[in-house]
C-alpha atoms as a PDB file:
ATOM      1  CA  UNK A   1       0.000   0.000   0.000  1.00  0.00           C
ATOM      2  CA  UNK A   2       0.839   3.612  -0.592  1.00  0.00           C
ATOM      3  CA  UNK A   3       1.174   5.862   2.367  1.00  0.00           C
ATOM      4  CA  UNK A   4      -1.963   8.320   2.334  1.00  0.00           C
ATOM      5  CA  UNK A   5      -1.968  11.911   4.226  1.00  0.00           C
ATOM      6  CA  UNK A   6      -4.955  11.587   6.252  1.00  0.00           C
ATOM      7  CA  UNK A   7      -4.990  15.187   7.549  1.00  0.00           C
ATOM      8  CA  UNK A   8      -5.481  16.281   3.962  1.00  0.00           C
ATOM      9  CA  UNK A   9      -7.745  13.306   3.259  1.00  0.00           C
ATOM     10  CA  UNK A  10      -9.538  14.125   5.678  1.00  0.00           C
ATOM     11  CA  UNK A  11      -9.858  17.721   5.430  1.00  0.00           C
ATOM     12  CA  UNK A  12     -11.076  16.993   1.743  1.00  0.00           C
ATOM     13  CA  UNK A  13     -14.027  14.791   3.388  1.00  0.00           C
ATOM     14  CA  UNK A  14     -14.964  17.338   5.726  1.00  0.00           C
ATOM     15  CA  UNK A  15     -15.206  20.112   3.335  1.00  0.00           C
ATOM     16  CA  UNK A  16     -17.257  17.846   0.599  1.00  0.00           C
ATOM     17  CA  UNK A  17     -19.707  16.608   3.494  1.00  0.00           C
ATOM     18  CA  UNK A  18     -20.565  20.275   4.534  1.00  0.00           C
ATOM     19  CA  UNK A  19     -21.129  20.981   1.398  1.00  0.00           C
ATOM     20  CA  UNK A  20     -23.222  18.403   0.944  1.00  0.00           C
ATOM     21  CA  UNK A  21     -25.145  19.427   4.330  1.00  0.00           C
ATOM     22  CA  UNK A  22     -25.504  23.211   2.595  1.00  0.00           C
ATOM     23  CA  UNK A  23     -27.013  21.151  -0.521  1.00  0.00           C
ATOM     24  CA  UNK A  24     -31.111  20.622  -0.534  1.00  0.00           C
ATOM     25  CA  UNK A  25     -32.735  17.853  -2.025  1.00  0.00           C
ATOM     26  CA  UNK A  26     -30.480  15.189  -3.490  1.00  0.00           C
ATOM     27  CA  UNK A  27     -29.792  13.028   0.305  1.00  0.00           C
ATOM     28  CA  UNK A  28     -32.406  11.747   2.446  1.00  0.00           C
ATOM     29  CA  UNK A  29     -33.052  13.464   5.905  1.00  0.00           C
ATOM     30  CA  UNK A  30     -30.697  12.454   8.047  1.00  0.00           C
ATOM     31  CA  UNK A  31     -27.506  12.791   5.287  1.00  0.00           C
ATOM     32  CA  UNK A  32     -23.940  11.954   5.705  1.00  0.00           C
ATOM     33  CA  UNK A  33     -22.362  13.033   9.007  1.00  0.00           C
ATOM     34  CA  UNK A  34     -18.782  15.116   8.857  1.00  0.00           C
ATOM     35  CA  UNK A  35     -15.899  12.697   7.038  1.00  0.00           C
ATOM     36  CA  UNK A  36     -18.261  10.512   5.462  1.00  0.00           C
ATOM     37  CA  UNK A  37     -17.249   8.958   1.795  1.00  0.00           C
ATOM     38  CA  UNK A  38     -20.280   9.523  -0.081  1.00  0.00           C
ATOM     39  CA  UNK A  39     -20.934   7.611  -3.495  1.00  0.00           C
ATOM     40  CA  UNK A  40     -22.291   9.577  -6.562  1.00  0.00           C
ATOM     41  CA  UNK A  41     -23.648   8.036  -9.256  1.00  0.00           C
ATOM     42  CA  UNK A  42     -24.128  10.246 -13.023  1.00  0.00           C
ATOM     43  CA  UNK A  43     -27.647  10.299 -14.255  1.00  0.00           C
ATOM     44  CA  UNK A  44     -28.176  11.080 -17.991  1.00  0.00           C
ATOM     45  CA  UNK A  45     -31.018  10.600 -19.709  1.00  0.00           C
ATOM     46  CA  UNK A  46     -29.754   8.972 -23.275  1.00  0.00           C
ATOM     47  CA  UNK A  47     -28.665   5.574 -21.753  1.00  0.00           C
ATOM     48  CA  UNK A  48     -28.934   3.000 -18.820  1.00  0.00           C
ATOM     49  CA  UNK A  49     -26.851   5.106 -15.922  1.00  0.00           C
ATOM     50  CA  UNK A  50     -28.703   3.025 -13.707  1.00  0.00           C
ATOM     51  CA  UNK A  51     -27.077  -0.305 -14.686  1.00  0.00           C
ATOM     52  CA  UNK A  52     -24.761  -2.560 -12.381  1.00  0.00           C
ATOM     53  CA  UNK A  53     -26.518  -1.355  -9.002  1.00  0.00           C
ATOM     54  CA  UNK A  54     -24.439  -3.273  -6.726  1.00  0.00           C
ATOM     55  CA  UNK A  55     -21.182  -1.614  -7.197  1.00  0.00           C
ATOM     56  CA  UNK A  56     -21.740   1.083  -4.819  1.00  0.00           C
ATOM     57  CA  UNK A  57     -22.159  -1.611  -2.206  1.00  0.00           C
ATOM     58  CA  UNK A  58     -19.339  -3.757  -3.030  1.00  0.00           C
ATOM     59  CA  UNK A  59     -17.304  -0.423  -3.000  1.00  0.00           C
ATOM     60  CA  UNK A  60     -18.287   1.299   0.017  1.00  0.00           C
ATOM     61  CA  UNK A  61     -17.714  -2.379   1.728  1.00  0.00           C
ATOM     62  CA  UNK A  62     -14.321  -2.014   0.220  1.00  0.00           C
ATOM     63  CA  UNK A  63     -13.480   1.180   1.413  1.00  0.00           C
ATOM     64  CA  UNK A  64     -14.531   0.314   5.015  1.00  0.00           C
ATOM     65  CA  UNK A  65     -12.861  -2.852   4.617  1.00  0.00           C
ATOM     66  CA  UNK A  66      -9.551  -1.293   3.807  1.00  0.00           C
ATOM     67  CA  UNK A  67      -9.140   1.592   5.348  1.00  0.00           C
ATOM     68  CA  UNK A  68     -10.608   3.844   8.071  1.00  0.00           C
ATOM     69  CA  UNK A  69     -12.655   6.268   6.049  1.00  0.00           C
ATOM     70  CA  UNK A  70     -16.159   6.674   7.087  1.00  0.00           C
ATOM     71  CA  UNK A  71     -18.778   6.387   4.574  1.00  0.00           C
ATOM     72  CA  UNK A  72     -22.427   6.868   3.977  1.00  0.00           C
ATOM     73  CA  UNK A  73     -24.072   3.915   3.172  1.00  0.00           C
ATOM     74  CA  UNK A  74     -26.703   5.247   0.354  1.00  0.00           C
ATOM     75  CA  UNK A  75     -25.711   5.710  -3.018  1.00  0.00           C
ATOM     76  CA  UNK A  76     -26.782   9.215  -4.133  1.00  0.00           C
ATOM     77  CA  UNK A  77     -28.088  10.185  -7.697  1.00  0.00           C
ATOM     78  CA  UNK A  78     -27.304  12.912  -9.582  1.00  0.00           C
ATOM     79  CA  UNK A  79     -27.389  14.809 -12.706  1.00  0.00           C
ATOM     80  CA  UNK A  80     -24.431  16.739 -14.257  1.00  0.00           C
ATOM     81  CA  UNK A  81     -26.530  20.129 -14.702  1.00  0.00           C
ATOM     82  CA  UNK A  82     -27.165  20.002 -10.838  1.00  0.00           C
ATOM     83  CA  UNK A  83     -25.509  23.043  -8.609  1.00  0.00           C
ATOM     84  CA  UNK A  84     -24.913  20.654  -6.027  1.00  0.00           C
ATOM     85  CA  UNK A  85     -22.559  18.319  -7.902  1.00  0.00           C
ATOM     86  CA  UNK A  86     -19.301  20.155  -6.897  1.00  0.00           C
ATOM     87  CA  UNK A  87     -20.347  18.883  -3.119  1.00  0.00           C
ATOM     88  CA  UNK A  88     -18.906  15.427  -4.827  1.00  0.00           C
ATOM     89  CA  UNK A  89     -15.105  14.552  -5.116  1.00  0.00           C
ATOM     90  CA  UNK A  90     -15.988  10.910  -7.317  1.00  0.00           C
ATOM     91  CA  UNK A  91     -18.496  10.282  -9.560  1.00  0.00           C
ATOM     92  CA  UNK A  92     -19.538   7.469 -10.670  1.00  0.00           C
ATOM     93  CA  UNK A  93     -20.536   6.655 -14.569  1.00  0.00           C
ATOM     94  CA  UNK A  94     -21.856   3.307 -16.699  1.00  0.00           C
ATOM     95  CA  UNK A  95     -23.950   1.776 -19.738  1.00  0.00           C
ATOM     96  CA  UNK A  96     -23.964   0.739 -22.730  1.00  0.00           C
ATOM     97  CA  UNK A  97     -26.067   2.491 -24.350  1.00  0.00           C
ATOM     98  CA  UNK A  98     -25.914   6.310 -26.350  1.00  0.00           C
ATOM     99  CA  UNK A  99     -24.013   8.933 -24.237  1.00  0.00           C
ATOM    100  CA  UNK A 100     -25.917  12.569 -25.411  1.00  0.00           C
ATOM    101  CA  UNK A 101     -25.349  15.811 -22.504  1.00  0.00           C
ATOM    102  CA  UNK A 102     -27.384  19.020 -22.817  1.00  0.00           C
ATOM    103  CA  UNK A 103     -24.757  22.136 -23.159  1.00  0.00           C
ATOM    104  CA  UNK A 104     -25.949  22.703 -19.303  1.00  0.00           C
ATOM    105  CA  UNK A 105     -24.558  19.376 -18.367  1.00  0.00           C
ATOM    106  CA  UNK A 106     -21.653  19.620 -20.793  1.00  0.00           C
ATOM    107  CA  UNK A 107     -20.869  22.963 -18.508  1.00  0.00           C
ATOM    108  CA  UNK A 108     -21.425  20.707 -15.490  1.00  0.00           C
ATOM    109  CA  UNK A 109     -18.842  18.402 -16.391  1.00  0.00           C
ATOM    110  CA  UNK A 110     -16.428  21.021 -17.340  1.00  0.00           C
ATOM    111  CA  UNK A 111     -17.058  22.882 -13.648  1.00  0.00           C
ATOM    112  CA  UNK A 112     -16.625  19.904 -12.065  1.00  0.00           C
ATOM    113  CA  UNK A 113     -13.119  18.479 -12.945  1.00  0.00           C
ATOM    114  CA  UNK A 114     -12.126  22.696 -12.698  1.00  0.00           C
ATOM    115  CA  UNK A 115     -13.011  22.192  -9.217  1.00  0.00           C
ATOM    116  CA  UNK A 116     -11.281  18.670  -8.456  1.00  0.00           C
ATOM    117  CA  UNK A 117     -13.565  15.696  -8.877  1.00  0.00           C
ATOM    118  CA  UNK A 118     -13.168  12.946  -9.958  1.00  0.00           C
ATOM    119  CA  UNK A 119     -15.524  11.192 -13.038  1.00  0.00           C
ATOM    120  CA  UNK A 120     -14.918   7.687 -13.695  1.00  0.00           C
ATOM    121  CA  UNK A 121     -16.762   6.701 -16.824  1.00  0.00           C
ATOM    122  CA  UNK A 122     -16.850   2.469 -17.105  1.00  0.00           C
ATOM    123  CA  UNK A 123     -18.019   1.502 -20.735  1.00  0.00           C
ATOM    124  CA  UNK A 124     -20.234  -1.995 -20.026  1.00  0.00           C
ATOM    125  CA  UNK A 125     -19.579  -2.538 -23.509  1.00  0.00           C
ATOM    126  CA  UNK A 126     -15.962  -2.924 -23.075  1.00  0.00           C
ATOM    127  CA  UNK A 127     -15.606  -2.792 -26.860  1.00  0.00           C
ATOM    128  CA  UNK A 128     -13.784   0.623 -27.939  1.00  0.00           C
ATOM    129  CA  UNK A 129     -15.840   0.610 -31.499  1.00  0.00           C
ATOM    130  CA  UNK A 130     -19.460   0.091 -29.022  1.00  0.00           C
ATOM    131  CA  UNK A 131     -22.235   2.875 -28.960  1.00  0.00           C
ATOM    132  CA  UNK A 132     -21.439   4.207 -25.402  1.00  0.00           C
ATOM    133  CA  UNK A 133     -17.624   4.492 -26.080  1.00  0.00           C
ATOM    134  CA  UNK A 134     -17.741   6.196 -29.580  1.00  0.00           C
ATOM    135  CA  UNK A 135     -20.489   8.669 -28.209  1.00  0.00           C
ATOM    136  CA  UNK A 136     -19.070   9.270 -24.727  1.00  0.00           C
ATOM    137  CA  UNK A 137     -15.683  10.212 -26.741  1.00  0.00           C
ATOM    138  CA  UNK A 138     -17.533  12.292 -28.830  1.00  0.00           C
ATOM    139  CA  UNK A 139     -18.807  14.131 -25.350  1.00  0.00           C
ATOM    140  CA  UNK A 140     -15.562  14.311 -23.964  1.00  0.00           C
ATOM    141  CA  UNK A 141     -14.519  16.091 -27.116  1.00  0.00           C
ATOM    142  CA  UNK A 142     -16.815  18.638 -26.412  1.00  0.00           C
ATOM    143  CA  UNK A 143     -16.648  19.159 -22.550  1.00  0.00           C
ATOM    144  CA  UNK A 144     -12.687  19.296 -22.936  1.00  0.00           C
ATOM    145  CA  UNK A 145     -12.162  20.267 -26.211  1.00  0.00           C
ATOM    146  CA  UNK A 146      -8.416  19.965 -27.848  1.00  0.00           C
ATOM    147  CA  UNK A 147      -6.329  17.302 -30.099  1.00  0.00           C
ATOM    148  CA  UNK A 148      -6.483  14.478 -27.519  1.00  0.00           C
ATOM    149  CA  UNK A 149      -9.018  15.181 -24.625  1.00  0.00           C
ATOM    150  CA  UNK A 150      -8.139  11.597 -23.314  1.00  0.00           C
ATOM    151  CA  UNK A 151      -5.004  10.116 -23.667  1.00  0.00           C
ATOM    152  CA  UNK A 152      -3.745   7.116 -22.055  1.00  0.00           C
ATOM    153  CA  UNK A 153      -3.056   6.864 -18.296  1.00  0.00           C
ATOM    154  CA  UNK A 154       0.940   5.739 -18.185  1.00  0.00           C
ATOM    155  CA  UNK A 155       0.893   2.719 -16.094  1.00  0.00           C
ATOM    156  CA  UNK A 156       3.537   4.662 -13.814  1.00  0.00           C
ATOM    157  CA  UNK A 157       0.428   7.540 -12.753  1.00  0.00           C
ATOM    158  CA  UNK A 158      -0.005   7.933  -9.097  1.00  0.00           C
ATOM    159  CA  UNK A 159      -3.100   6.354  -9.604  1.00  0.00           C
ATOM    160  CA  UNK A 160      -1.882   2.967  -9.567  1.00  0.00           C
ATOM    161  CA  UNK A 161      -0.337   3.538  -6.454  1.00  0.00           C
ATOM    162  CA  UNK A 162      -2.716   5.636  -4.437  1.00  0.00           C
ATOM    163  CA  UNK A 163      -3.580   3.246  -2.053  1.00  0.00           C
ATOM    164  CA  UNK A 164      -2.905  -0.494  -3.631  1.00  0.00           C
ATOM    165  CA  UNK A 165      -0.375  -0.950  -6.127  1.00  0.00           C
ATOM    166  CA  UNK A 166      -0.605  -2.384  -9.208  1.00  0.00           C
ATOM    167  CA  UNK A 167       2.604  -1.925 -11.139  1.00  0.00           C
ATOM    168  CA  UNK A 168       1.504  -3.479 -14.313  1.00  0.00           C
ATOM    169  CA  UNK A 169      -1.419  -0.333 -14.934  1.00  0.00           C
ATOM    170  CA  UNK A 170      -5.029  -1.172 -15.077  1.00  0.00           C
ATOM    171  CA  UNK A 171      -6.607  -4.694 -13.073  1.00  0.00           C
ATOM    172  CA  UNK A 172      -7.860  -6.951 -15.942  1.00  0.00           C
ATOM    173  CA  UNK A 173     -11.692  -7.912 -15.704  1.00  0.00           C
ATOM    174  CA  UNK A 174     -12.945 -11.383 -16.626  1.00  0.00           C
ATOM    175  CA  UNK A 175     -15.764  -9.807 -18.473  1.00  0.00           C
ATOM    176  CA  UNK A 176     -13.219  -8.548 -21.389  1.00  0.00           C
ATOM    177  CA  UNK A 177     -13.390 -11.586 -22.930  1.00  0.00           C
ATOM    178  CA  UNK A 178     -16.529 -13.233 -22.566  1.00  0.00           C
ATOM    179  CA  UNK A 179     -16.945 -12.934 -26.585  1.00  0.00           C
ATOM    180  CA  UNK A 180     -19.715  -9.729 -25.904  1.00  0.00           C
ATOM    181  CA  UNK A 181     -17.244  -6.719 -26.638  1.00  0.00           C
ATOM    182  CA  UNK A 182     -13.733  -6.614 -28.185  1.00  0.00           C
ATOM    183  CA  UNK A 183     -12.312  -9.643 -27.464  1.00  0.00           C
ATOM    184  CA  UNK A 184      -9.486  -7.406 -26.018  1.00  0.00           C
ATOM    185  CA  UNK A 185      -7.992  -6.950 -22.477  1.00  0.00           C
ATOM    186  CA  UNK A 186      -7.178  -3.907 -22.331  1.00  0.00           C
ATOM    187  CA  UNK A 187      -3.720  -3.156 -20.631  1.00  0.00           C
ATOM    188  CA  UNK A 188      -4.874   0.824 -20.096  1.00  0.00           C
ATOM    189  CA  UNK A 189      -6.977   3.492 -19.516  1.00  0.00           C
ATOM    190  CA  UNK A 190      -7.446   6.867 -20.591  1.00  0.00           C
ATOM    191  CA  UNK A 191      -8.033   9.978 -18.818  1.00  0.00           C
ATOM    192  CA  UNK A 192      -7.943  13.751 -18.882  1.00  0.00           C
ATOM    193  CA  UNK A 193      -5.906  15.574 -16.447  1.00  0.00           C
ATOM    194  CA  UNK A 194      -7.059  19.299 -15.126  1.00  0.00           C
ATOM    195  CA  UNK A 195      -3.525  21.514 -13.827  1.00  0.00           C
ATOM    196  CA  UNK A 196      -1.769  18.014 -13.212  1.00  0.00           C
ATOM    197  CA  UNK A 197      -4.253  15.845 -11.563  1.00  0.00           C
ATOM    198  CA  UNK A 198      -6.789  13.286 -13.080  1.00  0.00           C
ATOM    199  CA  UNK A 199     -10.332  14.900 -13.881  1.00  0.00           C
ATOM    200  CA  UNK A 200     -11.867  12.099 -15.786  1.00  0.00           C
ATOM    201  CA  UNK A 201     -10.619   8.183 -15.979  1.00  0.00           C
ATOM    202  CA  UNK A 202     -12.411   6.539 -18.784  1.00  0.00           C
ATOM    203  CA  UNK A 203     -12.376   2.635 -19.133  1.00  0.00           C
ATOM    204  CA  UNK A 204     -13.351  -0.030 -21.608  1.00  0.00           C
ATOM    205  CA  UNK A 205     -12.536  -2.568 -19.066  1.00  0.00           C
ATOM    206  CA  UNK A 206     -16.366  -3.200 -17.320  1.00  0.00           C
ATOM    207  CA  UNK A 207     -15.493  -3.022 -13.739  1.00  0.00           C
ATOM    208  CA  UNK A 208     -19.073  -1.972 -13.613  1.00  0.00           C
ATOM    209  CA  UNK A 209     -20.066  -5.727 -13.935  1.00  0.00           C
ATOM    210  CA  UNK A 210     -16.939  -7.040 -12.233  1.00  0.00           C
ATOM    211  CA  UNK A 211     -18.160  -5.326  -9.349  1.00  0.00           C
ATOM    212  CA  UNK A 212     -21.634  -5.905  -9.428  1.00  0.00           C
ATOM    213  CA  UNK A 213     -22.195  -8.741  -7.154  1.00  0.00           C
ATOM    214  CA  UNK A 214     -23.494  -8.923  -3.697  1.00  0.00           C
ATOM    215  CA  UNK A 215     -20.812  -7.693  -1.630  1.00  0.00           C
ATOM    216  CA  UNK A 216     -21.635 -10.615   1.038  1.00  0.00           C
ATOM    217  CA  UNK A 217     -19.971 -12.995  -1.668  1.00  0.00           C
ATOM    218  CA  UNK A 218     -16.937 -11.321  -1.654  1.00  0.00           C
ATOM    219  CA  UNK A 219     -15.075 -13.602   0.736  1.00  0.00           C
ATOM    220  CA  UNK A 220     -15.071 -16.351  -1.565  1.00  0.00           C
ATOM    221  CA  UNK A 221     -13.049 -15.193  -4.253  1.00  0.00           C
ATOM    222  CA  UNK A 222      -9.237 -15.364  -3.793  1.00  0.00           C
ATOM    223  CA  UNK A 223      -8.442 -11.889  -5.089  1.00  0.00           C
ATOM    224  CA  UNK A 224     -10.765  -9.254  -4.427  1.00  0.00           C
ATOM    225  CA  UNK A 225     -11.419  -7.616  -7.810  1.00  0.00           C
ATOM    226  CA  UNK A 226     -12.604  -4.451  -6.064  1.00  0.00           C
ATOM    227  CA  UNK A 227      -9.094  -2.828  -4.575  1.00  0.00           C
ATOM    228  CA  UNK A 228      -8.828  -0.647  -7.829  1.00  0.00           C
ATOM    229  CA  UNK A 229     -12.012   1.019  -7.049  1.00  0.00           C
ATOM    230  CA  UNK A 230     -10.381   2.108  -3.385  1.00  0.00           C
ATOM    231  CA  UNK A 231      -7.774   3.565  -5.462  1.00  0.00           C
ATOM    232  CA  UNK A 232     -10.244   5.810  -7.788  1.00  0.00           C
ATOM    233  CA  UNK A 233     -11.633   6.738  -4.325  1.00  0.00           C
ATOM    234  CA  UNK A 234      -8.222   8.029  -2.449  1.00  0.00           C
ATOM    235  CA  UNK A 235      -6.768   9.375  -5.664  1.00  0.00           C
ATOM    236  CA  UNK A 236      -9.975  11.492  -6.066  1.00  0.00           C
ATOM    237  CA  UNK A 237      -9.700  12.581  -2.099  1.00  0.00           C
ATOM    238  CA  UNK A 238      -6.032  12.903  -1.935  1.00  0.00           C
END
């Protein structure tokens, strides 16, 4: 494991949860307490954001399992046109289906990784020629627009060493090659970094469905496909 500054992890919780307390309508009554890790899940209306609902689970059981940062146990839902979306440090994105933002959730985006967070965008797909790839691409293009607005992640990124490390760059799934997408296991990911840091990490890899088990079940496999996901959740706290 990587050593992580908990004072400034920390601090980064505190500020995103009072935010989130300043924020009206998008948490029950009774929201997440000071500190808490709170999972945020895209909504857009073109495609099936709602698919693999058992990752937040498996990742929030991760996260306690791991390390000592509170969470909140709900997921919460949320669009990218919504003011209170820069309460959020990691947000969470999947489908397969058409990817299509209004130029107020386009802006969204754009204010979002300005201000620090974290999108992680997991194609279900996992084919690089699918619908949701070519169209979220095409998005991309638009909210960060320039000759490459996401290059590949070099396997020697912080990321792979924010919390676990995995030397060799992205985790493989065992859904790449289940004869659905590519037929390809793909040894990277792409991203788009804002002043030096990671804004958006974009992958063809389904971790969506890798992770989408009950998180009871967990115990029984001999590696635990979920660690990357803790380190998408310190790098985007850190």
């Amino acid at each position: 494991m990587a050593s992580v500054t908990r004072r400034a992890f920390l601090a980064r919780l505190g500020a995103v949860t009072a935010g989130l307390a300043a924020s009206a309508g998008t948490l029950r009554a009774g929201g997440p307490s000071s500190g808490e890790f709170v999972f945020a899940r895209l909504r857009y209306d073109s495609g099936d954001w709602d698919y693999n609902p058992k990752v937040c689970a498996n990742l929030l059981d991760s996260i306690v399992q791991y390390t000592t940062i509170p969470v909140f146990p709900d997921e919460v839902v949320i669009t990218a046109d919504s003011a209170e979306l820069l309460a959020f440090p990691f947000l969470f994105m999947t489908g397969h289906k058409l990817v299509r933002f209004s130029r107020q959730e386009r802006a969204g985006l754009s204010r979002f990784v300005e201000n620090g967070g974290l999108l992680f965008s997991d194609d279900c797909n996992h084919d690089v020629n699918g619908l949701y790839a070519k169209s979220f691409e095409d998005e991309m293009a638009r909210v960060f627009p320039g000759p490459a607005p996401l290059p590949r992640i070099p396997n020697s990124h912080p990321l792979y060493r924010a919390f676990f490390r995995f030397p060799d760059g992205p985790p493989q799934t065992s859904h790449e090659l289940n004869g659905w997408g590519d037929n390809i296991v793909h040894d990277y990911l792409r991203g788009h970094e804002h002043r030096g840091r990671l804004g958006v990490v974009y992958s063809n890899k389904d971790y969506g469905c890798e992770w989408d088990y009950d998180w009871r079940n967990k115990r029984f496999r001999r590696d635990d496909n979920t660690r990357f996901g803790v380190n998408l959740v310190v790098y985007a706290m850190g």
